[in-house]
C-alpha atoms as a PDB file:
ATOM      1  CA  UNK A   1     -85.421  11.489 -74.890  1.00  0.00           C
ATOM      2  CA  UNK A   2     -87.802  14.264 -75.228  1.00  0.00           C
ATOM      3  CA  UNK A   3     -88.287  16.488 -77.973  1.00  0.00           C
ATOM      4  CA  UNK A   4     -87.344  19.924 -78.688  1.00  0.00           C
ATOM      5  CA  UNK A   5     -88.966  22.617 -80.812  1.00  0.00           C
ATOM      6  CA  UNK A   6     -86.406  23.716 -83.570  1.00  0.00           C
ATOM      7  CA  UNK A   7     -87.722  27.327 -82.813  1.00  0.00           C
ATOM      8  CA  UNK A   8     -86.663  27.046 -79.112  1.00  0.00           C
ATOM      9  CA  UNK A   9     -83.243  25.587 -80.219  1.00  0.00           C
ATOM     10  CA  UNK A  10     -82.459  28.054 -82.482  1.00  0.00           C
ATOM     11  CA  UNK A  11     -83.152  30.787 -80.151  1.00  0.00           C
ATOM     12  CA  UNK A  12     -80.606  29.371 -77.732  1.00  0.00           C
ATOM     13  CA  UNK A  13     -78.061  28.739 -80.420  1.00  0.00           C
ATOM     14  CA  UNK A  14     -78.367  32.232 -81.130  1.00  0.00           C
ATOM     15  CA  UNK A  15     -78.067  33.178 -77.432  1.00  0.00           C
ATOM     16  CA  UNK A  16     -74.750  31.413 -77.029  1.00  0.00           C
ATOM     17  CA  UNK A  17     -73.715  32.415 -79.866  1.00  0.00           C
ATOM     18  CA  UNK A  18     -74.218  36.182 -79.363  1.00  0.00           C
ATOM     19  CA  UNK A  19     -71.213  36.320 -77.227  1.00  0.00           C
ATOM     20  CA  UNK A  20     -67.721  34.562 -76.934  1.00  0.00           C
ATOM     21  CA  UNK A  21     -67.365  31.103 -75.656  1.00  0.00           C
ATOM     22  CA  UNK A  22     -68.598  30.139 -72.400  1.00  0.00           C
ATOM     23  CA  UNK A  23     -70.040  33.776 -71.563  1.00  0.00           C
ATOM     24  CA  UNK A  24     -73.526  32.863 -72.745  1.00  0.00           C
ATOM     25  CA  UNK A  25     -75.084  28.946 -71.905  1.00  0.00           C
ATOM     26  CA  UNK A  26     -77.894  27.270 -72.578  1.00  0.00           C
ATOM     27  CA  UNK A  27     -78.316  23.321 -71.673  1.00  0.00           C
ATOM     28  CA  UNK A  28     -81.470  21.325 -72.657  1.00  0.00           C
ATOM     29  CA  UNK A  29     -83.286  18.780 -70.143  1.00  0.00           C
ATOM     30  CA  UNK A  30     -83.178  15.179 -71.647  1.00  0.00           C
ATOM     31  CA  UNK A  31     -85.597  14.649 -69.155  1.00  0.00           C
ATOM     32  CA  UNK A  32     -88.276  17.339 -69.913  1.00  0.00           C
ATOM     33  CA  UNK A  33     -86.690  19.362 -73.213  1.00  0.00           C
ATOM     34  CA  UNK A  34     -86.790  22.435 -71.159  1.00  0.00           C
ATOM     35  CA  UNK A  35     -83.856  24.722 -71.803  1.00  0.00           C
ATOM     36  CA  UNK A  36     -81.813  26.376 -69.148  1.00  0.00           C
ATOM     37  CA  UNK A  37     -80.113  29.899 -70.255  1.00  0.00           C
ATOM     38  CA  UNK A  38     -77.230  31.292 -68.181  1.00  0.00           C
ATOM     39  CA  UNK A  39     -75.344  34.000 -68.813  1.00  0.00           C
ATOM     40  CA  UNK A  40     -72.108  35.276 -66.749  1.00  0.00           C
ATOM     41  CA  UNK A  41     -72.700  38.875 -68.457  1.00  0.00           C
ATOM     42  CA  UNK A  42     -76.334  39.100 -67.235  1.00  0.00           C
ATOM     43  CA  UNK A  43     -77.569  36.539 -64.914  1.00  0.00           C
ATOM     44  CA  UNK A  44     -81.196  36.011 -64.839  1.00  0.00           C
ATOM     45  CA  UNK A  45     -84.303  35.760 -62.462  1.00  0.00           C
ATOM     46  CA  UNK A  46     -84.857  32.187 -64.269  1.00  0.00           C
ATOM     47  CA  UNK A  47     -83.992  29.328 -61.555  1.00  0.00           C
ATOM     48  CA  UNK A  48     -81.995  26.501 -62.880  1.00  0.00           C
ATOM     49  CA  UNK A  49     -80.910  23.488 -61.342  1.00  0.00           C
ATOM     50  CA  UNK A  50     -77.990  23.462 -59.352  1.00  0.00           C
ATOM     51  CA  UNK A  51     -76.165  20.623 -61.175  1.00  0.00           C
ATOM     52  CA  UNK A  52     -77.056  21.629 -64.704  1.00  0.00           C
ATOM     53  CA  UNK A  53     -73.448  21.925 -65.697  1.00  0.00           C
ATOM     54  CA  UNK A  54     -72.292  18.508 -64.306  1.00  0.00           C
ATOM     55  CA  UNK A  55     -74.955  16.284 -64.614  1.00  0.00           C
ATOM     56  CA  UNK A  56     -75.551  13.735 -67.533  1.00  0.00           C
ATOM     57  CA  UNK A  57     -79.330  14.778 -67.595  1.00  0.00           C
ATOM     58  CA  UNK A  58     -77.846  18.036 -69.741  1.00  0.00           C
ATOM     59  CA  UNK A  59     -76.698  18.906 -72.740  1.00  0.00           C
ATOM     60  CA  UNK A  60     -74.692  21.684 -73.621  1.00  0.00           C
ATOM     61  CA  UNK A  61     -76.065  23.697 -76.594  1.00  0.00           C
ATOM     62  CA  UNK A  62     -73.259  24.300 -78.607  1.00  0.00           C
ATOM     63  CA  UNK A  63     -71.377  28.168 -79.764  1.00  0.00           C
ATOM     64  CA  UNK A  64     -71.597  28.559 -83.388  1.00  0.00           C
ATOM     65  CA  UNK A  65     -67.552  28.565 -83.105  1.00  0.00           C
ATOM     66  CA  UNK A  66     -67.816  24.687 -81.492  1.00  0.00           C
ATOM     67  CA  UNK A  67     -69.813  23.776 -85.271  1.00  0.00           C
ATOM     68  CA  UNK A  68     -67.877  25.892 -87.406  1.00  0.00           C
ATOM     69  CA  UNK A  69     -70.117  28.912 -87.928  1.00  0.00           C
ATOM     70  CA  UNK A  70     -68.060  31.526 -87.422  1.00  0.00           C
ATOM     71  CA  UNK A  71     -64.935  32.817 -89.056  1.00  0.00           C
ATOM     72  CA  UNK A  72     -64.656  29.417 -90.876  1.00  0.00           C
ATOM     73  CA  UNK A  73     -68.269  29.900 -92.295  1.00  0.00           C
ATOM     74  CA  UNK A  74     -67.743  33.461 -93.634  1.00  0.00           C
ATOM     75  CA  UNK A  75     -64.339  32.684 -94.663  1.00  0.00           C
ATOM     76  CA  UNK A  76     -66.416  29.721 -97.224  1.00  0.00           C
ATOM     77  CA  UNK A  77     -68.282  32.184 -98.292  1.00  0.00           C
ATOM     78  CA  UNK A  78     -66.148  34.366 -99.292  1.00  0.00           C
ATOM     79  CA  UNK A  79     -63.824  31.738-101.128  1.00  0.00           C
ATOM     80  CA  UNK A  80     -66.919  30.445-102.786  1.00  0.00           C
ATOM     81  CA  UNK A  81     -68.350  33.633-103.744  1.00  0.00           C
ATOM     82  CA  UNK A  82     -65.586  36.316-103.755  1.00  0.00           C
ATOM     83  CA  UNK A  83     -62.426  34.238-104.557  1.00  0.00           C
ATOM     84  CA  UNK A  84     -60.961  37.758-105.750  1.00  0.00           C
ATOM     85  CA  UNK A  85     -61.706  38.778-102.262  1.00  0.00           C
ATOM     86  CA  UNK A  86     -61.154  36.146-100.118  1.00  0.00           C
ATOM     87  CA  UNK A  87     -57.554  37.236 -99.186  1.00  0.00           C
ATOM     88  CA  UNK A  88     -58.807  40.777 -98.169  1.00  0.00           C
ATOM     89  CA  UNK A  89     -61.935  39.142 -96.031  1.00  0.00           C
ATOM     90  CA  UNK A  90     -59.268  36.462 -93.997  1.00  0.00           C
ATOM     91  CA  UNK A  91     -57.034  39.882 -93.306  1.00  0.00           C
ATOM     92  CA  UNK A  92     -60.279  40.503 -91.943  1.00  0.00           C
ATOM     93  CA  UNK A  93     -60.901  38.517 -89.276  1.00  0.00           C
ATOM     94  CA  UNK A  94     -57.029  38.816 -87.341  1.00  0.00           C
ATOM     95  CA  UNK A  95     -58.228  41.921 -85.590  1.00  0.00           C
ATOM     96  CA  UNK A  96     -61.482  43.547 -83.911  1.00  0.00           C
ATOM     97  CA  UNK A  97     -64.284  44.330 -85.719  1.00  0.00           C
ATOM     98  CA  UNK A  98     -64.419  41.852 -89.082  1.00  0.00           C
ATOM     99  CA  UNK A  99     -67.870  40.983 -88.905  1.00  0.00           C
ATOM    100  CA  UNK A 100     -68.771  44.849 -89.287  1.00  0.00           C
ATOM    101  CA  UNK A 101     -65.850  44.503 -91.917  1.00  0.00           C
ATOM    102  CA  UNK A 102     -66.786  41.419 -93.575  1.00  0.00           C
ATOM    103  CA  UNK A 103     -70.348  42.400 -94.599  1.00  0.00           C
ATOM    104  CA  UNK A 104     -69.913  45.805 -96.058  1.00  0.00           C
ATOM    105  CA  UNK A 105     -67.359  43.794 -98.547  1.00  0.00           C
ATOM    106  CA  UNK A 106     -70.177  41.572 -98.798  1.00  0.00           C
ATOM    107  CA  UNK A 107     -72.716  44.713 -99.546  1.00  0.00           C
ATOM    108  CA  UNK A 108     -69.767  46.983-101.772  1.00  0.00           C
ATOM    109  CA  UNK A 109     -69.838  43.143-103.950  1.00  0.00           C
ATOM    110  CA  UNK A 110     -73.650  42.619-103.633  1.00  0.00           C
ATOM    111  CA  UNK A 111     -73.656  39.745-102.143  1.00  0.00           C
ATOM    112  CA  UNK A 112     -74.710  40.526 -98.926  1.00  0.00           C
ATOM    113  CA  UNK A 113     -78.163  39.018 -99.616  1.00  0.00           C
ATOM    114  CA  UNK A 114     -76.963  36.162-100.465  1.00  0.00           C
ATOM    115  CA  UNK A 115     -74.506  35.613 -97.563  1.00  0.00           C
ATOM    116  CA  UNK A 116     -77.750  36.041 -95.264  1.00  0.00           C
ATOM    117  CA  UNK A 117     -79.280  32.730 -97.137  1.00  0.00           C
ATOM    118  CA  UNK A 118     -76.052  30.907 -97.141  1.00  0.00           C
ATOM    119  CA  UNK A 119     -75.282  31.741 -93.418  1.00  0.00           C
ATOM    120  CA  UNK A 120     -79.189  30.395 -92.945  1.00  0.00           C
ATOM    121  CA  UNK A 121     -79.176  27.699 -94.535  1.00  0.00           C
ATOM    122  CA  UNK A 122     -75.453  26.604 -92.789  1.00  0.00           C
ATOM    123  CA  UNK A 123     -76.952  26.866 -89.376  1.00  0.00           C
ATOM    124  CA  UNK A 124     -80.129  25.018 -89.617  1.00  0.00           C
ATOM    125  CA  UNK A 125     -78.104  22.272 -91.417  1.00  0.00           C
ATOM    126  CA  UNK A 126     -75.677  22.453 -88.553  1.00  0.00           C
ATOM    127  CA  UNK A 127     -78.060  22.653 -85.511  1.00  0.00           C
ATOM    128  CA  UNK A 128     -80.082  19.400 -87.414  1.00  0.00           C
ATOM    129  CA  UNK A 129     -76.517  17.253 -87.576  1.00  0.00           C
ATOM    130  CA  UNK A 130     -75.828  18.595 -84.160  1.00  0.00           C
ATOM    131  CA  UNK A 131     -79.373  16.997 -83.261  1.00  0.00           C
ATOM    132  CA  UNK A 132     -78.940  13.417 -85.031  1.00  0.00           C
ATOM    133  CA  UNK A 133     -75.551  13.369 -83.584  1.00  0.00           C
ATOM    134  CA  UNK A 134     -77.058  14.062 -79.668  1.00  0.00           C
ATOM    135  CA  UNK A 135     -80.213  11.877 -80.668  1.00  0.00           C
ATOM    136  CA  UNK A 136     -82.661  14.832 -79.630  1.00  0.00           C
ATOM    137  CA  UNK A 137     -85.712  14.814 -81.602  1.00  0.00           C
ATOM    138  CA  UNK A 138     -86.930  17.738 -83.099  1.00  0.00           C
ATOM    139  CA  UNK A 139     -90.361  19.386 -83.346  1.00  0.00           C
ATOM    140  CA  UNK A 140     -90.072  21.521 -87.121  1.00  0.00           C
ATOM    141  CA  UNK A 141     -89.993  24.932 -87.533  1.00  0.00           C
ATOM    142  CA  UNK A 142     -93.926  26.642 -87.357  1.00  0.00           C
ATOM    143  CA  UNK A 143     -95.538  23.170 -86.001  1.00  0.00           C
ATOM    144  CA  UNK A 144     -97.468  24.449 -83.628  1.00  0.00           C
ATOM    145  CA  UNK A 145     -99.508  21.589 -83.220  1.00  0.00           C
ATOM    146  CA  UNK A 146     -96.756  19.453 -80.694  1.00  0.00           C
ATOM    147  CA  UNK A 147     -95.814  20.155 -77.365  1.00  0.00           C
END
């Protein structure tokens, strides 16, 4: 198994992430630790191999929904640091819009600040479990002296 820089993965992350499930991909090579982007919204010029989503030789970078970043993270938040609010923030999220929602609670309580470090800190601690659990090796954040 190659390695991967943590910078590169967490770009990806983010790019699957930005939409809903399956409209955004990104795979990484176990081969080379190139990663493949794909997008259904907005293909691009990049070529990618034609068996990236059925071969072994890929692996699926995961939406921040498949590792529990998304309602379910906010929704922690909010119990842990709004418990007053937490019923208001969960109305939240049943309709369009909660994000948008969500943080100007977060900013009306002051706590938007901190959400921003807590939602941080969640995701790097996810994508490095998600790492150990895939056995891909990671090059750390700023390292510029690896591949």
């Amino acid at each position: 198994m190659v390695t991967v820089k943590y910078d590169d993965l967490s770009l990806a992350f983010e790019f699957v992430s930005a939409g809903l499930p399956m409209e955004h991909n990104a795979y990484i090579s176990i081969d080379t630790g190139q990663i493949y982007w794909i997008s259904d919204l907005n293909p691009t010029e990049e070529e990618v191999p034609d068996d990236l989503e059925t071969s072994d030789r890929y692996i699926a970078i995961p939406h921040k929904n498949d590792l529990g970043l998304g309602r379910s993270l906010a929704l922690r938040f909010a119990e842990q640091e709004l418990p007053q609010c937490y019923e208001r923030a969960k109305a939240f999220f049943r309709s369009r819009g909660a994000y948008a929602r969500f943080k100007q609670l977060l900013e009306s309580e002051g706590v938007l600040e901190k959400w921003y470090k807590f939602e941080e800190e969640s995701v790097e601690k996810a994508l490095r479990d998600w790492c150990a659990e895939n056995s891909i090796p990671l090059i750390e954040k700023g390292d510029e002296s690896s591949p």
